[in-house]
C-alpha atoms as a PDB file:
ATOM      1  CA  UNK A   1     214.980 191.596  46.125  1.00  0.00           C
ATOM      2  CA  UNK A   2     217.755 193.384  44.971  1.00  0.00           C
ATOM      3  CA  UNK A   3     221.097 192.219  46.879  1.00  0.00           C
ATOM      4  CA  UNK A   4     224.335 194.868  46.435  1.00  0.00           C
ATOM      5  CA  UNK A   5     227.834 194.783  47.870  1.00  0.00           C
ATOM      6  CA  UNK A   6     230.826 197.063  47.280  1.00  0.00           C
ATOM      7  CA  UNK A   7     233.234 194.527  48.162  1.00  0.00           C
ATOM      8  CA  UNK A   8     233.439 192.808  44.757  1.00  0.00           C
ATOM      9  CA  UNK A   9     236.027 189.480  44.330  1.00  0.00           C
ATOM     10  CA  UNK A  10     235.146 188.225  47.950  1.00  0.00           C
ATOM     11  CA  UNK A  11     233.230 184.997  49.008  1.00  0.00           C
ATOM     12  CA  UNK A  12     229.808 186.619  49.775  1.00  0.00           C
ATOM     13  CA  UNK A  13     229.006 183.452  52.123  1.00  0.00           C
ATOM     14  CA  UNK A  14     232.174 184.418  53.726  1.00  0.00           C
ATOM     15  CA  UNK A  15     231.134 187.812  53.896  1.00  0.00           C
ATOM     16  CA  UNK A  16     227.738 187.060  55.082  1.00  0.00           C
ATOM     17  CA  UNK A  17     228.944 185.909  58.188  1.00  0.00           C
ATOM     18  CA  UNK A  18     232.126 188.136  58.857  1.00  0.00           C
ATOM     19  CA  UNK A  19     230.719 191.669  57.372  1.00  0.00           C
ATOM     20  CA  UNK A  20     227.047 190.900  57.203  1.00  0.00           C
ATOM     21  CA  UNK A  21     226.425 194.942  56.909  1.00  0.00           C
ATOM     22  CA  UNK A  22     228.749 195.310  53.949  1.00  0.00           C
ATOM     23  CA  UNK A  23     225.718 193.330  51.766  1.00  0.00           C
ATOM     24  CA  UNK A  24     222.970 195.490  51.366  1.00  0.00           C
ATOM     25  CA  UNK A  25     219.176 193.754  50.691  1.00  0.00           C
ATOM     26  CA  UNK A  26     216.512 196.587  48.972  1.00  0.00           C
ATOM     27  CA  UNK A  27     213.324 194.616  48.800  1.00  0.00           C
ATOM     28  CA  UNK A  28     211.134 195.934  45.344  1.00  0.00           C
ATOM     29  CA  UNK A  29     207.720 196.168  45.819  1.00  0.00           C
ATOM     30  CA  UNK A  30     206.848 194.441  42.470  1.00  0.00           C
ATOM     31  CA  UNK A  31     203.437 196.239  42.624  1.00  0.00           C
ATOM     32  CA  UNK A  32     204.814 200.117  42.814  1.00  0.00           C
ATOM     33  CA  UNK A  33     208.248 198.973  40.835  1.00  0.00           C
ATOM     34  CA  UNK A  34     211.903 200.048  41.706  1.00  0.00           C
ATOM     35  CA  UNK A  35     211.397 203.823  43.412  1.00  0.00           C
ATOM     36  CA  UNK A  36     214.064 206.637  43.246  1.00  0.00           C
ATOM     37  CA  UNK A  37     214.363 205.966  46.623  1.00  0.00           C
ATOM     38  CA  UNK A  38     215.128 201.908  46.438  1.00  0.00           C
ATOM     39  CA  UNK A  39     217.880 202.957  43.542  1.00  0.00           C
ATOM     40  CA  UNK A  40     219.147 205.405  46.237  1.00  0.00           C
ATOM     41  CA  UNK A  41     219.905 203.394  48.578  1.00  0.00           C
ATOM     42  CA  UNK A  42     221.050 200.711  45.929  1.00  0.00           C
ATOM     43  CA  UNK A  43     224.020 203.058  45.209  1.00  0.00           C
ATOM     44  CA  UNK A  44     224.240 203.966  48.372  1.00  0.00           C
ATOM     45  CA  UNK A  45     225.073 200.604  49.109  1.00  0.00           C
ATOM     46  CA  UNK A  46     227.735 200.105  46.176  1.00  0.00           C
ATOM     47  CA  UNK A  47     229.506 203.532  47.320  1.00  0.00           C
ATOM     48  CA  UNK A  48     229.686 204.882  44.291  1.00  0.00           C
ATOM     49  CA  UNK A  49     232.132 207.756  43.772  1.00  0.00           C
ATOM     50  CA  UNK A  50     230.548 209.468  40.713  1.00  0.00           C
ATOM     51  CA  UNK A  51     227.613 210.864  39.020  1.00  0.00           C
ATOM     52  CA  UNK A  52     225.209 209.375  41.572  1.00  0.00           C
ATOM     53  CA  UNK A  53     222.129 210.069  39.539  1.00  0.00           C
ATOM     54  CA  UNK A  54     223.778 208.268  36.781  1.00  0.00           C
ATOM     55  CA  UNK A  55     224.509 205.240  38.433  1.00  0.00           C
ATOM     56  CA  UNK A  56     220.919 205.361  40.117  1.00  0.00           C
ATOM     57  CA  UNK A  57     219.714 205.325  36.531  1.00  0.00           C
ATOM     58  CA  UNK A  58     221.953 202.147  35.559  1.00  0.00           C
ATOM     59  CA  UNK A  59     220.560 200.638  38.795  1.00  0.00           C
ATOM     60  CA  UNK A  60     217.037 201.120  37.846  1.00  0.00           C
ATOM     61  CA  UNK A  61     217.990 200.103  33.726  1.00  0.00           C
ATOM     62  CA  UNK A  62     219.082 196.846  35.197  1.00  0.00           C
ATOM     63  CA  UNK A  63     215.459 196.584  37.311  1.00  0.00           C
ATOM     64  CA  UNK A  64     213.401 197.414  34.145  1.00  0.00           C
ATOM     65  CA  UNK A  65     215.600 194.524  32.238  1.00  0.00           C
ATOM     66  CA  UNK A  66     215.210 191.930  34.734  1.00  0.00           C
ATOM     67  CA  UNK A  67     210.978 192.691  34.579  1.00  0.00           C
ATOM     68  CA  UNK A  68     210.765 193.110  31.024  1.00  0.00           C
ATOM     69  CA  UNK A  69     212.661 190.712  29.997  1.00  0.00           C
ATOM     70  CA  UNK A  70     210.671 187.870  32.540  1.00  0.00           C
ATOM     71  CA  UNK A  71     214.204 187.383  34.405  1.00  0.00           C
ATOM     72  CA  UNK A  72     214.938 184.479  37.052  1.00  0.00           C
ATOM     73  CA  UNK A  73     218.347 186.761  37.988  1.00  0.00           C
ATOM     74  CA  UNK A  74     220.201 189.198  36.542  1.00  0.00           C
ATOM     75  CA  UNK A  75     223.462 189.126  38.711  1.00  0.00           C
ATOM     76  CA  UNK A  76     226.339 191.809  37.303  1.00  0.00           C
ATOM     77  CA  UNK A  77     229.786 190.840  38.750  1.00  0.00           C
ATOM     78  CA  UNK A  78     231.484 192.735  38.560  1.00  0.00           C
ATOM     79  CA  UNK A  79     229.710 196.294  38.774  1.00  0.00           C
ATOM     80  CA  UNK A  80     232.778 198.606  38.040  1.00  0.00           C
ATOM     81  CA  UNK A  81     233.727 202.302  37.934  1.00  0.00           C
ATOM     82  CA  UNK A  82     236.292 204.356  35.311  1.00  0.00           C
ATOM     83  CA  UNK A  83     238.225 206.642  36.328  1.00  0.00           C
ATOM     84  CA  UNK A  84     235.726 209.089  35.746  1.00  0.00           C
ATOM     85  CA  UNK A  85     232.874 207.077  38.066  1.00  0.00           C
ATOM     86  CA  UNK A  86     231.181 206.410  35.703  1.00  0.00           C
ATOM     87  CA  UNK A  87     229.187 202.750  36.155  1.00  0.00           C
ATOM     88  CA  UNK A  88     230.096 200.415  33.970  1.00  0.00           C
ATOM     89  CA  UNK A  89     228.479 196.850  33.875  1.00  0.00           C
ATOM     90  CA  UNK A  90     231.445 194.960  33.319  1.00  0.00           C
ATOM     91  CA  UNK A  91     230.057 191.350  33.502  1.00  0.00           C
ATOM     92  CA  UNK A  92     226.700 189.614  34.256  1.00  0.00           C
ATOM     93  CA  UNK A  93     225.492 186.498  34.170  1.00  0.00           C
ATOM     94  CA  UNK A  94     221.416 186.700  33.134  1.00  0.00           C
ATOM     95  CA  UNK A  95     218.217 183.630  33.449  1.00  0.00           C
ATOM     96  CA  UNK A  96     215.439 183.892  31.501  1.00  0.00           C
ATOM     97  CA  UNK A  97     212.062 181.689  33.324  1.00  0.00           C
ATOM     98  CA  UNK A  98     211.585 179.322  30.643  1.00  0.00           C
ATOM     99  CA  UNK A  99     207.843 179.523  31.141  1.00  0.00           C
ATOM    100  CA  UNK A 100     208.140 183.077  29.398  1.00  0.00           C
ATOM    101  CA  UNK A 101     209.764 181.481  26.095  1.00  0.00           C
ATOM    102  CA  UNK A 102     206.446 182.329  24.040  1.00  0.00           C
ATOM    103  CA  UNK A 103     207.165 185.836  25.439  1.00  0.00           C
ATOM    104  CA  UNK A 104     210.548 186.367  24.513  1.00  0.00           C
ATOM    105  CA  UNK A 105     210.799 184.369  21.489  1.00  0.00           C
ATOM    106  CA  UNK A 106     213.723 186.655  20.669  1.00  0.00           C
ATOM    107  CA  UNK A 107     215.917 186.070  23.390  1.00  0.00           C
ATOM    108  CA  UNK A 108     215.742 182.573  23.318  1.00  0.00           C
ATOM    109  CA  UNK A 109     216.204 182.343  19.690  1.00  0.00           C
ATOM    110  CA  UNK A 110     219.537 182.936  20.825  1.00  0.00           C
ATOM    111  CA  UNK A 111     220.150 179.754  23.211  1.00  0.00           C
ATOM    112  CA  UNK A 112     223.363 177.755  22.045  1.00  0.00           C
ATOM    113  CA  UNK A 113     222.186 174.295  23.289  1.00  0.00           C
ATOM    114  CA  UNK A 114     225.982 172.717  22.343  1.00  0.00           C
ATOM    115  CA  UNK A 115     227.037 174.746  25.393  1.00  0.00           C
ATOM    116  CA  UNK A 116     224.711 172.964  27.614  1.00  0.00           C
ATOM    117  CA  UNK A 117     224.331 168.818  28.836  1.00  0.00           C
ATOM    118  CA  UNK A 118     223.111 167.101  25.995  1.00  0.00           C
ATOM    119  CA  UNK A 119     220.685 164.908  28.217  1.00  0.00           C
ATOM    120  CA  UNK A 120     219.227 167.940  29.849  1.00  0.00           C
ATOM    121  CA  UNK A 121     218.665 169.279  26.267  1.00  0.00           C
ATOM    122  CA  UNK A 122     216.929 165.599  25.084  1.00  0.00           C
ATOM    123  CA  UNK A 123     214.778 165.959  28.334  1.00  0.00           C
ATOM    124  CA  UNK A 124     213.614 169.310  27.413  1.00  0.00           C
ATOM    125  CA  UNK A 125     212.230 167.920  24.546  1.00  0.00           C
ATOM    126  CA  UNK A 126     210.124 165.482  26.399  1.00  0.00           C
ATOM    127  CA  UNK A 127     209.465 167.760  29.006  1.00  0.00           C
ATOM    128  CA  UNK A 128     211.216 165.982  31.308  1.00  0.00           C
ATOM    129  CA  UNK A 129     213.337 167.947  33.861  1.00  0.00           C
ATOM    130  CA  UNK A 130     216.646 166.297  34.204  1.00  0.00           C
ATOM    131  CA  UNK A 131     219.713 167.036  36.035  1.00  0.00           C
ATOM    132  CA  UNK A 132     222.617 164.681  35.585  1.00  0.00           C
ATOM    133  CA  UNK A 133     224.866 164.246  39.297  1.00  0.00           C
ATOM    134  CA  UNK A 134     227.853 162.023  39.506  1.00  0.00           C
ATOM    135  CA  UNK A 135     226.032 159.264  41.050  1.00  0.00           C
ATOM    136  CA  UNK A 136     225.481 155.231  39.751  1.00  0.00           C
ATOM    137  CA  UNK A 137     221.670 155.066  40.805  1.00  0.00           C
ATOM    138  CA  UNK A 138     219.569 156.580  38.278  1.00  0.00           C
ATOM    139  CA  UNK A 139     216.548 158.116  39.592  1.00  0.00           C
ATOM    140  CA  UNK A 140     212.978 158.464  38.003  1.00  0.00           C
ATOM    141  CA  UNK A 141     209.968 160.377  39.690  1.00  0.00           C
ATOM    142  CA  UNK A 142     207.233 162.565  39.780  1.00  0.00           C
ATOM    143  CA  UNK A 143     207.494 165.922  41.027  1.00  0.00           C
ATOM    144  CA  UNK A 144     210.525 167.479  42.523  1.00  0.00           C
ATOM    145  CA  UNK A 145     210.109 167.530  46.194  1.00  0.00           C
ATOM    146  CA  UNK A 146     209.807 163.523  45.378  1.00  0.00           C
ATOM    147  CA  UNK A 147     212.712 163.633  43.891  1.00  0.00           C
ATOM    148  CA  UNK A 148     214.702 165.015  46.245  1.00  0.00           C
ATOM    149  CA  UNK A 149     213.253 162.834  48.883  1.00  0.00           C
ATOM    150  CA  UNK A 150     214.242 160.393  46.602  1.00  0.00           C
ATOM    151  CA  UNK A 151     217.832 161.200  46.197  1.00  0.00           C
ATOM    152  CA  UNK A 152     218.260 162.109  50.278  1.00  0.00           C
ATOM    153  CA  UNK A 153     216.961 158.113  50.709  1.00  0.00           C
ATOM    154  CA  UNK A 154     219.407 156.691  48.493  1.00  0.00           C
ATOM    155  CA  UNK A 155     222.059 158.608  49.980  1.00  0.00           C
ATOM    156  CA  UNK A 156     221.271 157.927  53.638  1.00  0.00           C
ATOM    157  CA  UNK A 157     221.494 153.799  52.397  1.00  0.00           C
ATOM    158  CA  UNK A 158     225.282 154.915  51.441  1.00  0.00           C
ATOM    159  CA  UNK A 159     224.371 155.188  47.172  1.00  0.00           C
ATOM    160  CA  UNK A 160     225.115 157.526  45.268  1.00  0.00           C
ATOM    161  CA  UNK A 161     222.408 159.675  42.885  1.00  0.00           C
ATOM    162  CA  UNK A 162     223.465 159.526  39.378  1.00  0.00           C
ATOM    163  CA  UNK A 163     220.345 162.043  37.958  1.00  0.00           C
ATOM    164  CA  UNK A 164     217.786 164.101  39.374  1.00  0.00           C
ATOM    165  CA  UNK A 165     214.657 163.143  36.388  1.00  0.00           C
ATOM    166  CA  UNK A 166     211.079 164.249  37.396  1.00  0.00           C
ATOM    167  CA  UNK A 167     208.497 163.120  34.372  1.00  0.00           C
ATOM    168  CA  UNK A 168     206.227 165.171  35.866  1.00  0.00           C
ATOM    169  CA  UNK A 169     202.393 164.047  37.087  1.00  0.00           C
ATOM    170  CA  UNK A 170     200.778 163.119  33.642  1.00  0.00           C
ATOM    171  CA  UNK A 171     203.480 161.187  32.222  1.00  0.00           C
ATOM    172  CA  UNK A 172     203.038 158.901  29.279  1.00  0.00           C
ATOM    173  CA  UNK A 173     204.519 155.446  28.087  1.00  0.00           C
ATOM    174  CA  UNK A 174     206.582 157.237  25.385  1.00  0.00           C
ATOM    175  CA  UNK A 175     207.781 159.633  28.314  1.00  0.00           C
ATOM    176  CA  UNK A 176     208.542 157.124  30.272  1.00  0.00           C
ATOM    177  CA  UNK A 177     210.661 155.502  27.676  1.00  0.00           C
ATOM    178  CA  UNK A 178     212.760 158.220  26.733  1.00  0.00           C
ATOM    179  CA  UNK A 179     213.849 159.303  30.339  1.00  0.00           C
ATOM    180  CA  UNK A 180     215.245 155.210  30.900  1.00  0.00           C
ATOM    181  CA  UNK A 181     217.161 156.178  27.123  1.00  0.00           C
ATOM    182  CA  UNK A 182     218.098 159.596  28.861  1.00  0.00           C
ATOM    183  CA  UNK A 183     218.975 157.929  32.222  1.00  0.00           C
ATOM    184  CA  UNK A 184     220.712 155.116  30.662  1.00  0.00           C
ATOM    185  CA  UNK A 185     222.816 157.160  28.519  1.00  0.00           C
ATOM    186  CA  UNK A 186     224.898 157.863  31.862  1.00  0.00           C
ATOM    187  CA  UNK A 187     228.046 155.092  31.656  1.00  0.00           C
ATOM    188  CA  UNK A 188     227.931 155.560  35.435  1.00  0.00           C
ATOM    189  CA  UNK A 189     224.534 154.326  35.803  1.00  0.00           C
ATOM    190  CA  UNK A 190     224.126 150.846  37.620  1.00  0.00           C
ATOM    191  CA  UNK A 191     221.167 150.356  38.738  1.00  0.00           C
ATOM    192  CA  UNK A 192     217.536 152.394  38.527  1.00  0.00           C
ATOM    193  CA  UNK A 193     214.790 153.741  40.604  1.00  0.00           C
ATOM    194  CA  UNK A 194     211.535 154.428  40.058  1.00  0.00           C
ATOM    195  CA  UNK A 195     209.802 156.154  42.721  1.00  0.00           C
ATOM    196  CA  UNK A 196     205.675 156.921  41.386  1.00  0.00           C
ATOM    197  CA  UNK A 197     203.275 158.472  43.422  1.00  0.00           C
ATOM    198  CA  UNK A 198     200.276 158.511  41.483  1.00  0.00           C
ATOM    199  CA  UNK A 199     197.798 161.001  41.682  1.00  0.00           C
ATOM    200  CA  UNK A 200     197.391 162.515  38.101  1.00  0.00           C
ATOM    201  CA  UNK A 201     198.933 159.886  36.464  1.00  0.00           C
ATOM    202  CA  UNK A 202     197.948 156.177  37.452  1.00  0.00           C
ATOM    203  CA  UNK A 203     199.459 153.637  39.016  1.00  0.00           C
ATOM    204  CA  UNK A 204     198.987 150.575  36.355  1.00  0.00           C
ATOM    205  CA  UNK A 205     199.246 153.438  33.728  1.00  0.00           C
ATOM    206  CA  UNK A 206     202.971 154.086  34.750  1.00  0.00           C
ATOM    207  CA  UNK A 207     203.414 150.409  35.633  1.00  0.00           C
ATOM    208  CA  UNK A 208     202.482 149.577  31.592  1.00  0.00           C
ATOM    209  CA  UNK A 209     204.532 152.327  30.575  1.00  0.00           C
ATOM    210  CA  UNK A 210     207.892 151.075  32.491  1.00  0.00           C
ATOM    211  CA  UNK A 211     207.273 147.849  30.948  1.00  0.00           C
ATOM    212  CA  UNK A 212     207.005 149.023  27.661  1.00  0.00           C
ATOM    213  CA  UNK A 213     210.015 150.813  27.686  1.00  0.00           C
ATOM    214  CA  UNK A 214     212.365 148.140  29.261  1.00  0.00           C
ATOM    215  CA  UNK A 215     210.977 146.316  26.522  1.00  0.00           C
ATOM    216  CA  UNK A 216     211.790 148.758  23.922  1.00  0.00           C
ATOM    217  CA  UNK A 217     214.983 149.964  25.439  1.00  0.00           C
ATOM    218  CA  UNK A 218     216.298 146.255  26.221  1.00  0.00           C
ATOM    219  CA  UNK A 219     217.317 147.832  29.737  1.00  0.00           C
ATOM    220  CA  UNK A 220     219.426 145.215  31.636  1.00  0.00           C
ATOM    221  CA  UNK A 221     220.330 146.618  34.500  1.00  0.00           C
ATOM    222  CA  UNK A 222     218.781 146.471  38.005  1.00  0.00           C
ATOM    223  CA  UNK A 223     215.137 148.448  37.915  1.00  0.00           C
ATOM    224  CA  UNK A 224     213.467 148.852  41.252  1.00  0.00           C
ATOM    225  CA  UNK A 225     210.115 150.065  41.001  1.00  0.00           C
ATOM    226  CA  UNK A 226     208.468 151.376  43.739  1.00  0.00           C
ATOM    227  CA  UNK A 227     204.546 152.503  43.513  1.00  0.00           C
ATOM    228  CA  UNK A 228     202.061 154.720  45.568  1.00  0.00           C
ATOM    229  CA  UNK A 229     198.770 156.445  44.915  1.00  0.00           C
ATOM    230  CA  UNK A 230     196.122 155.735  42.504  1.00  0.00           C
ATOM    231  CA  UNK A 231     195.439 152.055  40.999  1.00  0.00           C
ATOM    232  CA  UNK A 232     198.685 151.059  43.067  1.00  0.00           C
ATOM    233  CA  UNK A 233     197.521 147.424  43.390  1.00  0.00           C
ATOM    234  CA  UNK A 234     196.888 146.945  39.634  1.00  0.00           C
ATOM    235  CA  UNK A 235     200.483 148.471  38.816  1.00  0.00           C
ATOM    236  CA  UNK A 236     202.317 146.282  41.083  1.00  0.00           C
ATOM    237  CA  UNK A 237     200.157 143.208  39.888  1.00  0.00           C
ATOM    238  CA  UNK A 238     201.327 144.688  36.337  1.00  0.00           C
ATOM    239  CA  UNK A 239     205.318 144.421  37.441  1.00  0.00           C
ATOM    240  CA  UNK A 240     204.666 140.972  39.307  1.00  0.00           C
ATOM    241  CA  UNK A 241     203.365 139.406  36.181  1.00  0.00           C
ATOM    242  CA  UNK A 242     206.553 140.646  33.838  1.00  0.00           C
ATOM    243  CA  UNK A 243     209.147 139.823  35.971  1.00  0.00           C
ATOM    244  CA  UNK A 244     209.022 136.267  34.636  1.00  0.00           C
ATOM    245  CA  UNK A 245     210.180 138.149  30.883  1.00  0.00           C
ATOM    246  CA  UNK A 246     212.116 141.067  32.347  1.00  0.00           C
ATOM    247  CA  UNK A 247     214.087 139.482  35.349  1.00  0.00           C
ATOM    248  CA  UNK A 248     215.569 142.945  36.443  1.00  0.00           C
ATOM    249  CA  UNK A 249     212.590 143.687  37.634  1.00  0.00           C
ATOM    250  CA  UNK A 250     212.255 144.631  41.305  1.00  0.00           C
ATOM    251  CA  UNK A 251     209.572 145.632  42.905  1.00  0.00           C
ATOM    252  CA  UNK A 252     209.404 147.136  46.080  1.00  0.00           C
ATOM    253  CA  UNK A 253     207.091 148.312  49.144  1.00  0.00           C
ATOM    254  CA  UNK A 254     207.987 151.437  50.228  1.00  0.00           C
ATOM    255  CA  UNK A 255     210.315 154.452  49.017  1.00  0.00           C
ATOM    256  CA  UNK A 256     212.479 152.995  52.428  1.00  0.00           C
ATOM    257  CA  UNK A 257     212.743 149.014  51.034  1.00  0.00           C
ATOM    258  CA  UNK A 258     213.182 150.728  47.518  1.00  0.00           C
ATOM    259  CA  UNK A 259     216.711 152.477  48.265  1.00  0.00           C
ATOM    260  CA  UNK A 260     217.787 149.454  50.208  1.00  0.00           C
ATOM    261  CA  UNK A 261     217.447 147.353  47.414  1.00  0.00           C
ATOM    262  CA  UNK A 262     218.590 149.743  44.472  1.00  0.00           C
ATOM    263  CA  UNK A 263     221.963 149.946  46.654  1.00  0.00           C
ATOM    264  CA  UNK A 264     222.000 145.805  47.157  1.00  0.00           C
ATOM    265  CA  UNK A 265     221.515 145.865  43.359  1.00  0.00           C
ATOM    266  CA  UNK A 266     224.734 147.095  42.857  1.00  0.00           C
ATOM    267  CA  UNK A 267     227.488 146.179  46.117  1.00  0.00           C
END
C-alpha cells in the first residue's frame, strides 16, 4: 500500500479525520508490481507542479527500493519540490525485515547498534525479542500475542509493564537465563512475571530452566511463575520443590491470580 499526502508538516491522524480525501491510498498489486498507472495517480495525489513523468519515475524508484531492498517501510517526509518542480526526496526514514539480513548483508553491515537500547541489542543476540517500557513488572513469555495479553493483565490489576520479552516457543535454560540478566538490568524492575504456555517448549523444561537461572543470576526479587500447556504438572511440582532454596518464588494458577500477585509483590 502506498499512502501519499500533499499536505506535508500536519498530524496525518488529525488529518485522517478532518480531510480524510487529502490522503491518498494506491494499493500495489505485489504480483504485477507498481504500474504507470498506480505512479499516476501517486503524483496525482502529491500535486506535483513539475515534470510529472519525472516525479512518476521517483515514485516508482522509491517502489523498486522498498522491494529490492526487502523493506518493512520506506516513509519520505518530507517529499519536496525546487523551484524548478523538480522532486526531491528530502528526508526518509527506511526498515529493513530483519528476516532478510542474509539477503542484504550489505545494508545491515551498516547498523550502528550504539544508537539503539542496549538490552534490545543483548536480546538480539539470544534471539530474544525485547522491548523495554517504563514499567516496574518485568515480563517474560512466549509468543507475542501472550505477551501482550500479558502486559493488558498487569495493567488492568493497576501495575505497570516494565518490558515486553517473548523467548519465543523453543526456549532453552541458557535463554531463559539471559532474558532475567536482560530484564533485571532495568533499575525500575520490582518484581517479575513469567507467563509459559507450553506447547513447543515444555512445561518442566522451562520450569528447570527458571530455576537455573535464579540460581545463576542470584535474582532476589519477587518471581511469579505462572505455567500452562505441556508437562504443566511436572513444572509446577519443579517450582514447589525450590521454593524452600529460592523463597521469591511464586507460583501461581492462572495468568488472572498471576498479575494479582506480581502487583501484591510490590504495593
Amino acid at each position: 500500500m502506498v499512502i501519499a499526502c500533499a499536505e506535508g508538516g500536519t498530524s496525518i491522524e488529525e488529518l485522517a479525520a478532518t480531510n480524510p480525501d487529502a490522503i491518498v491510498k494506491v494499493p500495489i498489486d505485489p504480483g504485477t508490481g507498481m504500474t504507470d498507472e498506480n505512479a499516476a495517480e501517486i503524483v496525482a495525489g502529491l500535486k506535483c507542479s513539475g515534470d510529472l513523468e519525472a516525479a512518476k519515475g521517483q515514485v516508482q524508484a522509491l517502489y523498486k527500493l522498498f522491494t529490492e531492498a526487502d523493506c518493512t517501510m520506506v516513509e519520505v517526509n518530507p517529499l519536496a519540490e525546487d523551484p524548478d518542480g523538480t522532486v526531491i526526496a528530502a528526508d526518509a526514514k527506511i526498515g529493513f525485515d530483519d528476516n532478510a539480513a542474509f539477503r542484504q548483508s550489505e545494508i545491515f553491515e551498516q547498523r550502528d547498534t550504539t544508537q539503539e537500547d542496549q538490552r534490545e541489542v543483548e536480546a538480539s543476540k539470544w534471539d530474544l525479542n525485547y522491548i523495554g517500557l517504563d514499567g516496574n513488572i518485568g515480563c517474560m513469555v512466549n509468543g507475542a500475542g501472550l505477551a501482550m495479553a500479558t502486559m493488558d493483565i498487569v495493567s488492568a490489576h493497576g501495575g505497570t509493564p516494565a518490558n515486553f520479552l517473548d523467548v519465543g516457543g523453543s526456549a532453552n535454560e541458557e535463554q531463559i537465563t539471559e532474558a532475567f540478566k536482560i530484564i533485571s538490568s532495568d533499575s525500575q524492575v520490582q518484581a517479575i512475571l513469567v507467563n509459559i504456555f507450553g506447547g513447543i517448549a515444555r512445561c518442566d523444561t522451562i520450569a528447570n530452566g527458571v530455576i537455573g537461572a535464579v540460581r545463576a543470576t542470584g535474582l532476589s526479587i519477587p518471581l511469579v511463575v505462572r505455567l500452562e500447556g505441556t508437562n504443566v504438572e511436572a513444572g509446577l511440582k519443579l517450582i514447589a520443590d525450590a521454593q524452600d532454596e529460592l523463597p521469591t518464588l511464586i507460583p501461581a494458577s492462572d495468568l488472572d491470580d498471576a498479575a494479582k500477585k506480581a502487583v501484591a509483590a510490590i504495593a
